[in-house]
PDB file of N, CA and C in Angstrom:
ATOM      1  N   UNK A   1      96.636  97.469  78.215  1.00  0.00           N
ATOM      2  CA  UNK A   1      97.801  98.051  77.564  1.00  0.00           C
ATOM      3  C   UNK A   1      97.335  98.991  76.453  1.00  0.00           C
ATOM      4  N   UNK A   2      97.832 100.338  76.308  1.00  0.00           N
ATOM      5  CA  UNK A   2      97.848 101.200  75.431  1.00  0.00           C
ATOM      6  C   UNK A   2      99.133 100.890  74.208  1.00  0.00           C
ATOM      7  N   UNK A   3      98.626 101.324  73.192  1.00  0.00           N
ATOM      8  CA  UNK A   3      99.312 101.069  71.854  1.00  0.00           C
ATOM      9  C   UNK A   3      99.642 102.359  71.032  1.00  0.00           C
ATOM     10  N   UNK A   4     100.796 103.147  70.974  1.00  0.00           N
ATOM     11  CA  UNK A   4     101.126 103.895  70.692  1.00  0.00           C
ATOM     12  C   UNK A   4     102.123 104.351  69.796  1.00  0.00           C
ATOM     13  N   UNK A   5     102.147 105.158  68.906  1.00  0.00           N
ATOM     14  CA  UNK A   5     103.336 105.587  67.981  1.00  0.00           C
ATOM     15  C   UNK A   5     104.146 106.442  68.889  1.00  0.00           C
ATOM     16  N   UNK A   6     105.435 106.233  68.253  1.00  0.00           N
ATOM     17  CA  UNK A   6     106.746 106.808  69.088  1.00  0.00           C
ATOM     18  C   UNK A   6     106.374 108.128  69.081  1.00  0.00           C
ATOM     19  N   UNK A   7     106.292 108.527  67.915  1.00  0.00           N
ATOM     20  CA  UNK A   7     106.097 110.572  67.985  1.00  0.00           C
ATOM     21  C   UNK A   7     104.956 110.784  69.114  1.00  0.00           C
ATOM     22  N   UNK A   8     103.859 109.929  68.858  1.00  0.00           N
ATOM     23  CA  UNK A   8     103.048 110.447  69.641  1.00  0.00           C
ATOM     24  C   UNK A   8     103.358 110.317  71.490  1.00  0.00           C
ATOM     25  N   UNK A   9     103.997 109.145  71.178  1.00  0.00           N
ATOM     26  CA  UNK A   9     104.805 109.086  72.812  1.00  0.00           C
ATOM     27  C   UNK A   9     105.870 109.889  73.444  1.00  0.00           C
ATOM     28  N   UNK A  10     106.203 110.691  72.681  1.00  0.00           N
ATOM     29  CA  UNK A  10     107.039 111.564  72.230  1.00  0.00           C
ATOM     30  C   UNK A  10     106.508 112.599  72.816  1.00  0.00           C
ATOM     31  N   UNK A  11     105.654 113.432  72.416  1.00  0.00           N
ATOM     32  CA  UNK A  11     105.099 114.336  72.441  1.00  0.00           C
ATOM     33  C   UNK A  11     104.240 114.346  73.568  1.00  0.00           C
ATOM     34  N   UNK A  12     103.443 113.543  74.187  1.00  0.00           N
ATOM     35  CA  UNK A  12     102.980 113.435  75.700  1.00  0.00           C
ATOM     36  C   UNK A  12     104.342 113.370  76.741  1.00  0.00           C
ATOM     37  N   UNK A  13     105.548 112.623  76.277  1.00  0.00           N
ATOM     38  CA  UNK A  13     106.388 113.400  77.442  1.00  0.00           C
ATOM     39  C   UNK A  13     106.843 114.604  77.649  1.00  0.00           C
ATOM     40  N   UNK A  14     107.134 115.290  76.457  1.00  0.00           N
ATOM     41  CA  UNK A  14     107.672 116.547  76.474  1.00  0.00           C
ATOM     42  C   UNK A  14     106.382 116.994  76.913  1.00  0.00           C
ATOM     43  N   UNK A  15     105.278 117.041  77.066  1.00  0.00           N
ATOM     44  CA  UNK A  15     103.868 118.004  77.368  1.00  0.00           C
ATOM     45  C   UNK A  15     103.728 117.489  78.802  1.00  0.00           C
ATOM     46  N   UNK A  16     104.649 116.283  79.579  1.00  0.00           N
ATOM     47  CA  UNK A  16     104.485 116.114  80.696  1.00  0.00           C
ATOM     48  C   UNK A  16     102.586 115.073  80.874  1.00  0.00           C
ATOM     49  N   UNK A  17     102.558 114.730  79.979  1.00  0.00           N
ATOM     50  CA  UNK A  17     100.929 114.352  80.008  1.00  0.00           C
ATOM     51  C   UNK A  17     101.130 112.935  81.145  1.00  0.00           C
ATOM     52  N   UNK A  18      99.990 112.183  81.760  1.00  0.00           N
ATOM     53  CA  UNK A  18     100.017 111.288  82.439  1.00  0.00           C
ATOM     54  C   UNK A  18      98.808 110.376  81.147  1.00  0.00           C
ATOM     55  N   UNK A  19      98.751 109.045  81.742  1.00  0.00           N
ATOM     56  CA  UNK A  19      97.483 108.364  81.155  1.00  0.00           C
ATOM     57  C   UNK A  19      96.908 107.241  82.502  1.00  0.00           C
ATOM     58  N   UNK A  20      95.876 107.412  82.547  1.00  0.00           N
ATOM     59  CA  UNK A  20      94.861 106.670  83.316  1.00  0.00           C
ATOM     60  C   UNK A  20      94.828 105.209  83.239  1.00  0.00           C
ATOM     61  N   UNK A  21      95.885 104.325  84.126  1.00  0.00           N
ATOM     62  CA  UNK A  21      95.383 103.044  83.169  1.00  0.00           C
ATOM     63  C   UNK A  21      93.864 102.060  83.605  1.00  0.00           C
ATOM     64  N   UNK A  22      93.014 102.769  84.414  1.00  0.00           N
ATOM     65  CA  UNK A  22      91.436 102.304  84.304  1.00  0.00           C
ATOM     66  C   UNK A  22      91.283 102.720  83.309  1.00  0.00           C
ATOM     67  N   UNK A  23      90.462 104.073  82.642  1.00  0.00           N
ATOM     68  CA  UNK A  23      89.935 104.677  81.553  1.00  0.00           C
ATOM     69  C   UNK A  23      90.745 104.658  80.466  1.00  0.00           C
ATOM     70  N   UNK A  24      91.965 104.853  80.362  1.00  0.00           N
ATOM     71  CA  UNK A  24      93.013 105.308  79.229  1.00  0.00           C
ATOM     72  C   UNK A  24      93.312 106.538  78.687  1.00  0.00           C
ATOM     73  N   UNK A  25      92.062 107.361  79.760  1.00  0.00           N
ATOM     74  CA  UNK A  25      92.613 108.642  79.182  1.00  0.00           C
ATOM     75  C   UNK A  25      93.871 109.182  79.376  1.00  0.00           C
ATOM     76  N   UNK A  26      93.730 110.627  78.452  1.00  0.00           N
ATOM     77  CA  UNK A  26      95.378 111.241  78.628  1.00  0.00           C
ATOM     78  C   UNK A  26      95.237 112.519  79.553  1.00  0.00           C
ATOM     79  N   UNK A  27      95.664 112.769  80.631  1.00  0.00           N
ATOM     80  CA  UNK A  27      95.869 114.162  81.213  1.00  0.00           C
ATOM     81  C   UNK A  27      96.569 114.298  80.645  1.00  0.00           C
ATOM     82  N   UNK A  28      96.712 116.257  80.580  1.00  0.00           N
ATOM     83  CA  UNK A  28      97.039 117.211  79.836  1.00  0.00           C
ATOM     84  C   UNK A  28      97.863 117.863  80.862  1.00  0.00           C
ATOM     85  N   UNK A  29      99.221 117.275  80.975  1.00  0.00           N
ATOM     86  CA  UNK A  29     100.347 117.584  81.706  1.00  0.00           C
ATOM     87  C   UNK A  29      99.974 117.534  82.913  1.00  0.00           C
ATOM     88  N   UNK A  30     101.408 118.411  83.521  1.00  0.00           N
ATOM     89  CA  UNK A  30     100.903 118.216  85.409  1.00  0.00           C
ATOM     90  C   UNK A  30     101.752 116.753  86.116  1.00  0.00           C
ATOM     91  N   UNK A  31     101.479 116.234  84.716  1.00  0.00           N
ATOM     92  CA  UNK A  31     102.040 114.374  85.500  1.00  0.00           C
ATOM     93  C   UNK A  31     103.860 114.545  85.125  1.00  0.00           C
ATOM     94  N   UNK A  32     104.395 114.473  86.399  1.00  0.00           N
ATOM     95  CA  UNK A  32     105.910 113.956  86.716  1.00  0.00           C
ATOM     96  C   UNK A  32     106.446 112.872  85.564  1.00  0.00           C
ATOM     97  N   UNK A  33     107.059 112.641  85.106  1.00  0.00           N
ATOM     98  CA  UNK A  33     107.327 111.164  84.066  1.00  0.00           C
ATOM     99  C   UNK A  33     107.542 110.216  85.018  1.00  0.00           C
ATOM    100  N   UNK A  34     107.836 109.612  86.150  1.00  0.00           N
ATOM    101  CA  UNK A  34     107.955 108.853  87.216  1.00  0.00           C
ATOM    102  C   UNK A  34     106.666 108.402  88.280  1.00  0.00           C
ATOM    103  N   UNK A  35     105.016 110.044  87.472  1.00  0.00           N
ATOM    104  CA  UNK A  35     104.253 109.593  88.513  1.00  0.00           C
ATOM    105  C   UNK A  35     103.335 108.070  88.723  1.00  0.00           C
ATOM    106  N   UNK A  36     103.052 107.967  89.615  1.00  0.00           N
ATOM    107  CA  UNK A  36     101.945 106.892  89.663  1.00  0.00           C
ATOM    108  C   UNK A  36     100.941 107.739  91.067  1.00  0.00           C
ATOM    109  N   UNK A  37      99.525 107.047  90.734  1.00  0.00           N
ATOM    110  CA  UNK A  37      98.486 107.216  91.119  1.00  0.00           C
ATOM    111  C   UNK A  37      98.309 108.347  91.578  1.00  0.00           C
ATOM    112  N   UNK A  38      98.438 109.523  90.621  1.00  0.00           N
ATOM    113  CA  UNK A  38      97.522 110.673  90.364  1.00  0.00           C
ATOM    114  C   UNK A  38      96.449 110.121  90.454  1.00  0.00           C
ATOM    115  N   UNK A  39      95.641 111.617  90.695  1.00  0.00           N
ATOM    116  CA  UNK A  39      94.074 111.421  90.424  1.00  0.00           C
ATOM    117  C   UNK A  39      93.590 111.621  88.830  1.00  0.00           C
ATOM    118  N   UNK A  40      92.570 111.299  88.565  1.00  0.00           N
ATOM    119  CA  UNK A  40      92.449 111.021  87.001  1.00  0.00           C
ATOM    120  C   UNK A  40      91.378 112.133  87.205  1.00  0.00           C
ATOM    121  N   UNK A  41      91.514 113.580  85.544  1.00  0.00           N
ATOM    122  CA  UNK A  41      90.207 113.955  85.580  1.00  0.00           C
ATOM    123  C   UNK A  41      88.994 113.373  84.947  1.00  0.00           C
ATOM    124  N   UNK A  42      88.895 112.293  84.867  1.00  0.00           N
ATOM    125  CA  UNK A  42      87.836 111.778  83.505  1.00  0.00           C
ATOM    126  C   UNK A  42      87.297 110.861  84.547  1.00  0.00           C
ATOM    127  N   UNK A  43      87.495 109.849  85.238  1.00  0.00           N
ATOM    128  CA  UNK A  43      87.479 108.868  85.982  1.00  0.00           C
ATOM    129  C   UNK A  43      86.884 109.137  87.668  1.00  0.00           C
ATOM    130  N   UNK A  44      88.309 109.795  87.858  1.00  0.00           N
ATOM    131  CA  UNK A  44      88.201 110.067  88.973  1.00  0.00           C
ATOM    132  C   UNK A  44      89.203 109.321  90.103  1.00  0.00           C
ATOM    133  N   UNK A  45      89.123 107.975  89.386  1.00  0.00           N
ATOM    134  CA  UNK A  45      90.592 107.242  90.348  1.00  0.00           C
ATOM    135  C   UNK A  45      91.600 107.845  90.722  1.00  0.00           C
ATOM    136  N   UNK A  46      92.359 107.143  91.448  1.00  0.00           N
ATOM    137  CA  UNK A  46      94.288 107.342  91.784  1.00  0.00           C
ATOM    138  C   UNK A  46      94.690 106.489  90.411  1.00  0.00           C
ATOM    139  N   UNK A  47      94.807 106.244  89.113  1.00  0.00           N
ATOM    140  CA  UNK A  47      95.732 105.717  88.596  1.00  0.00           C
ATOM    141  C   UNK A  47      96.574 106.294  87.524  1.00  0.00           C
ATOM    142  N   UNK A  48      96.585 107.345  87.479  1.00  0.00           N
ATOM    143  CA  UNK A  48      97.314 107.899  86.438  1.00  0.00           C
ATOM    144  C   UNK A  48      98.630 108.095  86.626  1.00  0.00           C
ATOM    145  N   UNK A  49      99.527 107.520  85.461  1.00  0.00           N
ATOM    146  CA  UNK A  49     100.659 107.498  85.615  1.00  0.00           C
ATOM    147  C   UNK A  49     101.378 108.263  84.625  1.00  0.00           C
ATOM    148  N   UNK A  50     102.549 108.519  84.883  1.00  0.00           N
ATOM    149  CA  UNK A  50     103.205 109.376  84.032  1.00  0.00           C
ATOM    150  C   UNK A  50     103.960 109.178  82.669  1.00  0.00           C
ATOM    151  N   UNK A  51     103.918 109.114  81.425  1.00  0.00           N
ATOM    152  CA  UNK A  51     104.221 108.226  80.027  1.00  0.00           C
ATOM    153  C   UNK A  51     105.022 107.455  79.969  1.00  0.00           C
ATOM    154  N   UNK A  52     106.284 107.819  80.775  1.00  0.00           N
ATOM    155  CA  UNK A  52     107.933 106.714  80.839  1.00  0.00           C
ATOM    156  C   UNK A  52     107.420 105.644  82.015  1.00  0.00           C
ATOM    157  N   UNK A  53     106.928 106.157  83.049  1.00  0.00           N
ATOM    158  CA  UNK A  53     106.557 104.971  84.215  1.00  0.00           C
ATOM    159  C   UNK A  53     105.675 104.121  83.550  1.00  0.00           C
ATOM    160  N   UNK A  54     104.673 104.413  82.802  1.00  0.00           N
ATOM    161  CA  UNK A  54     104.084 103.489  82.021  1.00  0.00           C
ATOM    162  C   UNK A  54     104.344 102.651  81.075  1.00  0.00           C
ATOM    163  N   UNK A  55     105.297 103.301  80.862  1.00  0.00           N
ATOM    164  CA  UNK A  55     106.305 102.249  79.385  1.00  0.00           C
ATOM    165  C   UNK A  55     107.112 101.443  80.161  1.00  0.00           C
ATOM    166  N   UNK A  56     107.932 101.627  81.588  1.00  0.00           N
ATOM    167  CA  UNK A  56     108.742 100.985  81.997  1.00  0.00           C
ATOM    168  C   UNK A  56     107.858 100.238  82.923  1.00  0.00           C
ATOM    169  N   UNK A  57     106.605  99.845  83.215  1.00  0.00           N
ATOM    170  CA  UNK A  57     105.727  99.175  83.710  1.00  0.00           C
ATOM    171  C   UNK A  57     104.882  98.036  82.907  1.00  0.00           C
ATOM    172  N   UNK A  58     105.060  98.308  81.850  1.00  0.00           N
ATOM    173  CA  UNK A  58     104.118  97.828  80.165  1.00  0.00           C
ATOM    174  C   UNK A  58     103.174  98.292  80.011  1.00  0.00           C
ATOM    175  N   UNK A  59     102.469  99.219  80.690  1.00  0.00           N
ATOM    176  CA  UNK A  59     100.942  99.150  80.367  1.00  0.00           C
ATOM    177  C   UNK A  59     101.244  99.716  79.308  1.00  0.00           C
ATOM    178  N   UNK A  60     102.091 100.932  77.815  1.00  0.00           N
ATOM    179  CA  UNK A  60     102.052 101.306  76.984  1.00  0.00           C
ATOM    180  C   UNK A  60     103.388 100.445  76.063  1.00  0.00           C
ATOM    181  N   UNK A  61     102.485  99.923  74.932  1.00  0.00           N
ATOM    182  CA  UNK A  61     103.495  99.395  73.686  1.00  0.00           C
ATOM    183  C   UNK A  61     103.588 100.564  72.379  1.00  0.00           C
ATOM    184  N   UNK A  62     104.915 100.070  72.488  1.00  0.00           N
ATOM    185  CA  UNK A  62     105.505 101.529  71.392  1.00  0.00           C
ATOM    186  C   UNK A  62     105.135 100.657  69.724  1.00  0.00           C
ATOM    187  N   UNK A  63     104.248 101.469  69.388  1.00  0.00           N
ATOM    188  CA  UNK A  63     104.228 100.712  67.662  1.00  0.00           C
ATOM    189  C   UNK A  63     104.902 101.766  66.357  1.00  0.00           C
ATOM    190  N   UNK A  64     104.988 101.377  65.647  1.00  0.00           N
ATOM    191  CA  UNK A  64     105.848 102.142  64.199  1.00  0.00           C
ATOM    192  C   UNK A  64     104.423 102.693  63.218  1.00  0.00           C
TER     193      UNK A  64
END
């Protein structure tokens, strides 16, 4: 699980960003808000998902 501030969660949806949940990285848009298993550029896997599918999945907790 990723741990995140709202603005900053914020701001990866409007930029469309995905996050990797092997590595945790963040792609730099491209990702659908609904996607799952993109390819990751850092990694290389299928798991990148798109910021809201990830929140509505848990892997990301919203912190203050």
């Amino acid at each position: 699980m990723v741990s995140i501030k709202t603005c900053d969660f914020l701001e990866h949806t409007d930029c469309y960003n995905g996050l990797c949940l092997k590595c945790k990285a963040i792609q730099d848009g491209g990702c659908e808000p609904d996607a799952e298993n993109y390819k990751c550029g850092t990694c290389g896997t299928n798991n990148v998902m798109g910021f809201e599918q990830a929140l509505l999945c848990g892997h990301i907790n919203i912190i203050e």
